[in-house]
Protein backbone atom coordinates (compact mmCIF):
# COMPACT_ATOMS: atom_id res chain seq x y z
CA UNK A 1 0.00 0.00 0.00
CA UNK A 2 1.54 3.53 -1.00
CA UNK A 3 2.39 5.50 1.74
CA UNK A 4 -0.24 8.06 1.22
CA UNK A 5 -2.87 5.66 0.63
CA UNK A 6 -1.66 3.92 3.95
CA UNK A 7 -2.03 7.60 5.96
CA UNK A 8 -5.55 8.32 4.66
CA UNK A 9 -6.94 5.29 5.83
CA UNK A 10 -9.83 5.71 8.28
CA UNK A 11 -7.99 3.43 10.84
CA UNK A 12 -5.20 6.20 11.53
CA UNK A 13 -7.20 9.25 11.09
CA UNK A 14 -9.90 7.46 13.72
CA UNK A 15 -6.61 6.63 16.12
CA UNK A 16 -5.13 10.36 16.24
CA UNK A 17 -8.50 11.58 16.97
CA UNK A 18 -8.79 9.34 19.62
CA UNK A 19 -5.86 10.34 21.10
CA UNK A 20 -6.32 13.99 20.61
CA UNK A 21 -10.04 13.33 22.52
CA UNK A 22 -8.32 11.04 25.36
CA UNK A 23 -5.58 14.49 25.53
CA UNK A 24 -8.67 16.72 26.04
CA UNK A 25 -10.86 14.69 28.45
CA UNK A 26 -7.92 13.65 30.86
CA UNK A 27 -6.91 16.92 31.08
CA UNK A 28 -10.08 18.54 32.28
CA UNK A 29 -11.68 18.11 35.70
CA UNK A 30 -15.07 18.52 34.05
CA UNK A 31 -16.23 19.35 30.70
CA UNK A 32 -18.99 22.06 30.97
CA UNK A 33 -21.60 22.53 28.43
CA UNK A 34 -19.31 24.78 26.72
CA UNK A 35 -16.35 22.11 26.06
CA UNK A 36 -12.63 22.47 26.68
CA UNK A 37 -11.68 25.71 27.67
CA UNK A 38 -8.30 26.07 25.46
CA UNK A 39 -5.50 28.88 26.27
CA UNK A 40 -5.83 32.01 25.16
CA UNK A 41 -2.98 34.08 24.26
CA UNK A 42 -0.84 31.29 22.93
CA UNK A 43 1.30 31.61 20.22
CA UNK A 44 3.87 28.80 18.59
CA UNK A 45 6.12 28.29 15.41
CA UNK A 46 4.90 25.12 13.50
CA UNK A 47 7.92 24.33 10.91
CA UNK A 48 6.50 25.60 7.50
CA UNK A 49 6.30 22.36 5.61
CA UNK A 50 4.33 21.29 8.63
CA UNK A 51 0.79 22.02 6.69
CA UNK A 52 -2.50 23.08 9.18
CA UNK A 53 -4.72 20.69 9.00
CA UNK A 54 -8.62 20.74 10.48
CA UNK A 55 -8.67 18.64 13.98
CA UNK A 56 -12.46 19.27 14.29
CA UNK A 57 -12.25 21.37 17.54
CA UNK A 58 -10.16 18.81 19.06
CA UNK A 59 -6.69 20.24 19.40
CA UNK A 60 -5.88 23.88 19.34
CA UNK A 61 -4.19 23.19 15.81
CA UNK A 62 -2.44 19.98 13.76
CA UNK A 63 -0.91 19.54 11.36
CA UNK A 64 0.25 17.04 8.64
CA UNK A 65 4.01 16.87 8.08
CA UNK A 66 5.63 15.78 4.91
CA UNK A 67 6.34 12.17 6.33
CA UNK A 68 2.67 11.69 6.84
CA UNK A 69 2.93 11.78 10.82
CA UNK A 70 0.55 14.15 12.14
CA UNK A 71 1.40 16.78 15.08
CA UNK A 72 -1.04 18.79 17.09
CA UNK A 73 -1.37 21.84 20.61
CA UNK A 74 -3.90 20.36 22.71
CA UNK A 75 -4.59 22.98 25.73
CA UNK A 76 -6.81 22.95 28.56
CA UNK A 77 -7.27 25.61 31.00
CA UNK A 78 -9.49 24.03 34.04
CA UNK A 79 -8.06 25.28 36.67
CA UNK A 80 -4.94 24.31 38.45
CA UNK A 81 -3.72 20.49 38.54
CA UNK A 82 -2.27 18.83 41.24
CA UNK A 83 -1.32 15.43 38.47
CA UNK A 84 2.30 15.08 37.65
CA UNK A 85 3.66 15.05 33.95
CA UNK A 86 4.49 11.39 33.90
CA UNK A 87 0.68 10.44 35.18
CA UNK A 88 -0.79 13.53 32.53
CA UNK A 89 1.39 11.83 29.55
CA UNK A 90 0.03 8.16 30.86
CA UNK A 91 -3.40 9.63 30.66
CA UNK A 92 -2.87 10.75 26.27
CA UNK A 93 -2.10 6.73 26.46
CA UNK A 94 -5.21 5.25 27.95
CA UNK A 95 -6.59 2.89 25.08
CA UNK A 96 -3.02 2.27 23.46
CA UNK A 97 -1.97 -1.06 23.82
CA UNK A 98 2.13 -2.81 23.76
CA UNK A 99 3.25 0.71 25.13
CA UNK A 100 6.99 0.99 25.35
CA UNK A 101 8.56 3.73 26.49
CA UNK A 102 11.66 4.10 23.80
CA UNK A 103 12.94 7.94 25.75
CA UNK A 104 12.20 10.47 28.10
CA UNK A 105 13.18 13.53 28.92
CA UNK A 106 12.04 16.63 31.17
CA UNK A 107 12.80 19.67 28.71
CA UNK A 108 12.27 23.46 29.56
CA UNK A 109 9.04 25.09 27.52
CA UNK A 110 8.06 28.09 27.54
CA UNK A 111 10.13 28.71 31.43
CA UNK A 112 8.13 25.87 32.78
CA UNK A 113 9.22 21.96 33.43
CA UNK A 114 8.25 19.71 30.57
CA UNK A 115 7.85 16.42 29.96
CA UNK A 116 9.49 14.42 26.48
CA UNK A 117 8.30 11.26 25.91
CA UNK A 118 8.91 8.93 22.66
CA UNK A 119 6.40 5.97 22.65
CA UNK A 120 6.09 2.77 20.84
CA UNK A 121 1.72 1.59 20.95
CA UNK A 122 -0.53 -0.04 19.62
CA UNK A 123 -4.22 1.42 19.07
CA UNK A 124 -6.88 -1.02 17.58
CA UNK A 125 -4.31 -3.09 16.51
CA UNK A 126 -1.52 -0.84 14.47
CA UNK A 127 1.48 0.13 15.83
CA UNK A 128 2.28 3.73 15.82
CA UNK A 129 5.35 6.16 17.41
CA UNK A 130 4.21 8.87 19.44
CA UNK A 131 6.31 11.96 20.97
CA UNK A 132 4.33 13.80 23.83
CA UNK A 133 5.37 17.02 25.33
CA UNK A 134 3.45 17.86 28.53
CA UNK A 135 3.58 20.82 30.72
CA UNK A 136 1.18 22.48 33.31
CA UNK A 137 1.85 26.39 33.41
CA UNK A 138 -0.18 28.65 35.40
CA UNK A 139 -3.78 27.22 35.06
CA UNK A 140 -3.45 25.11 31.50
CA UNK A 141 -1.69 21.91 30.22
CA UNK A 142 -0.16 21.73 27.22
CA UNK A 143 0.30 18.04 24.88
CA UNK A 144 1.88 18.39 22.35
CA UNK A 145 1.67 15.25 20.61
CA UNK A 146 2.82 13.54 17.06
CA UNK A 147 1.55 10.26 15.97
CA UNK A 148 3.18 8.30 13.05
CA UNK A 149 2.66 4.90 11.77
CA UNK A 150 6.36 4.40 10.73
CA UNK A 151 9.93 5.37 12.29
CA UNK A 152 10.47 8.89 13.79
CA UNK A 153 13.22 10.01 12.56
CA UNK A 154 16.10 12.02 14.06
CA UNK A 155 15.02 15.03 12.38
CA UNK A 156 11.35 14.90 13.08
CA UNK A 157 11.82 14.85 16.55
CA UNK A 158 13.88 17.93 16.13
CA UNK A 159 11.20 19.84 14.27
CA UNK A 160 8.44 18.54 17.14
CA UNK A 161 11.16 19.60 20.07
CA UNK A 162 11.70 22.59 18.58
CA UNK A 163 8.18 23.33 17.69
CA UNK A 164 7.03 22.17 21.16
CA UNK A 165 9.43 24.94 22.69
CA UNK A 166 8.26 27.50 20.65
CA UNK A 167 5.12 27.92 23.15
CA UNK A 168 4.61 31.24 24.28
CA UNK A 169 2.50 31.95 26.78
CA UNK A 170 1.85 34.21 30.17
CA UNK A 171 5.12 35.81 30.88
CA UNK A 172 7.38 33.17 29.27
């Protein structure tokens, strides 16, 4: 199956906005009537061959980078948490099967603590690589998250580091 072909198929759109959903619903206390209240005032630097994609509400943006993978802001401001990075990046997990931790990392974004993580999983039966950034600053979290069905490469995770510390927000 071409490698476009492969990308477009329901199975991996269906998975990312899974995971995007799981992001937003374990990072919220409660959802009100109104939804996720996102961060306001953020701004980032997406890589320009990175190309903004639609996430339905979901995510704050994504995108679809040349490989395929697909990379997204997810931000929720509910009020302060008291849940550590490590148990807030096991949350964007729940429903992935065959997780193995391949790296992690605590990284500085935006002045605040961060959490890297690179992740082998399964979801409905594919295997995917995920990279997670998560950080809690002032009264949001922040995933950052790419999902790929093949190899990250070297260079990808570059772009996502390096678009994950773009964040600006509050007095960063």
């Amino acid at each position: 199956m071409q490698l476009l072909t492969k990308l477009q198929h329901p199975i991996i759109h269906r998975t990312f906005t899974v995971l995007v959903m799981l992001s937003a619903l374990t990072q919220c206390s409660i959802l009100t009537s109104s939804g996720l209240k996102h961060a306001r005032g953020i701004s980032f630097s997406a890589p320009h061959e990175w190309k903004e994609i639609d996430s339905h509400g979901e995510s704050d943006k994504a995108f679809k980078l040349p490989s395929g993978a697909t990379a997204s802001i997810t931000s929720s401001c509910q009020g302060a948490r008291q849940i550590s990075l490590e148990n807030l990046t096991k949350d964007l997990l729940l429903g992935a099967r065959k997780v193995k931790i391949i790296h992690k990392d605590r990284i500085i974004v935006a002045n605040t603590e961060a959490l890297f993580s690179h992740v082998n999983a399964t979801v409905d039966g594919q295997a995917f690589q995920l990279l997670f950034v998560v950080l809690k600053k002032d009264t949001c979290v922040f995933d950052f998250t790419l999902v790929s069905t093949q190899s990250i490469g070297r260079a990808e995770i570059e772009a996502f580091l390096t678009f994950a510390k773009s964040l600006n927000y509050g007095q960063s």
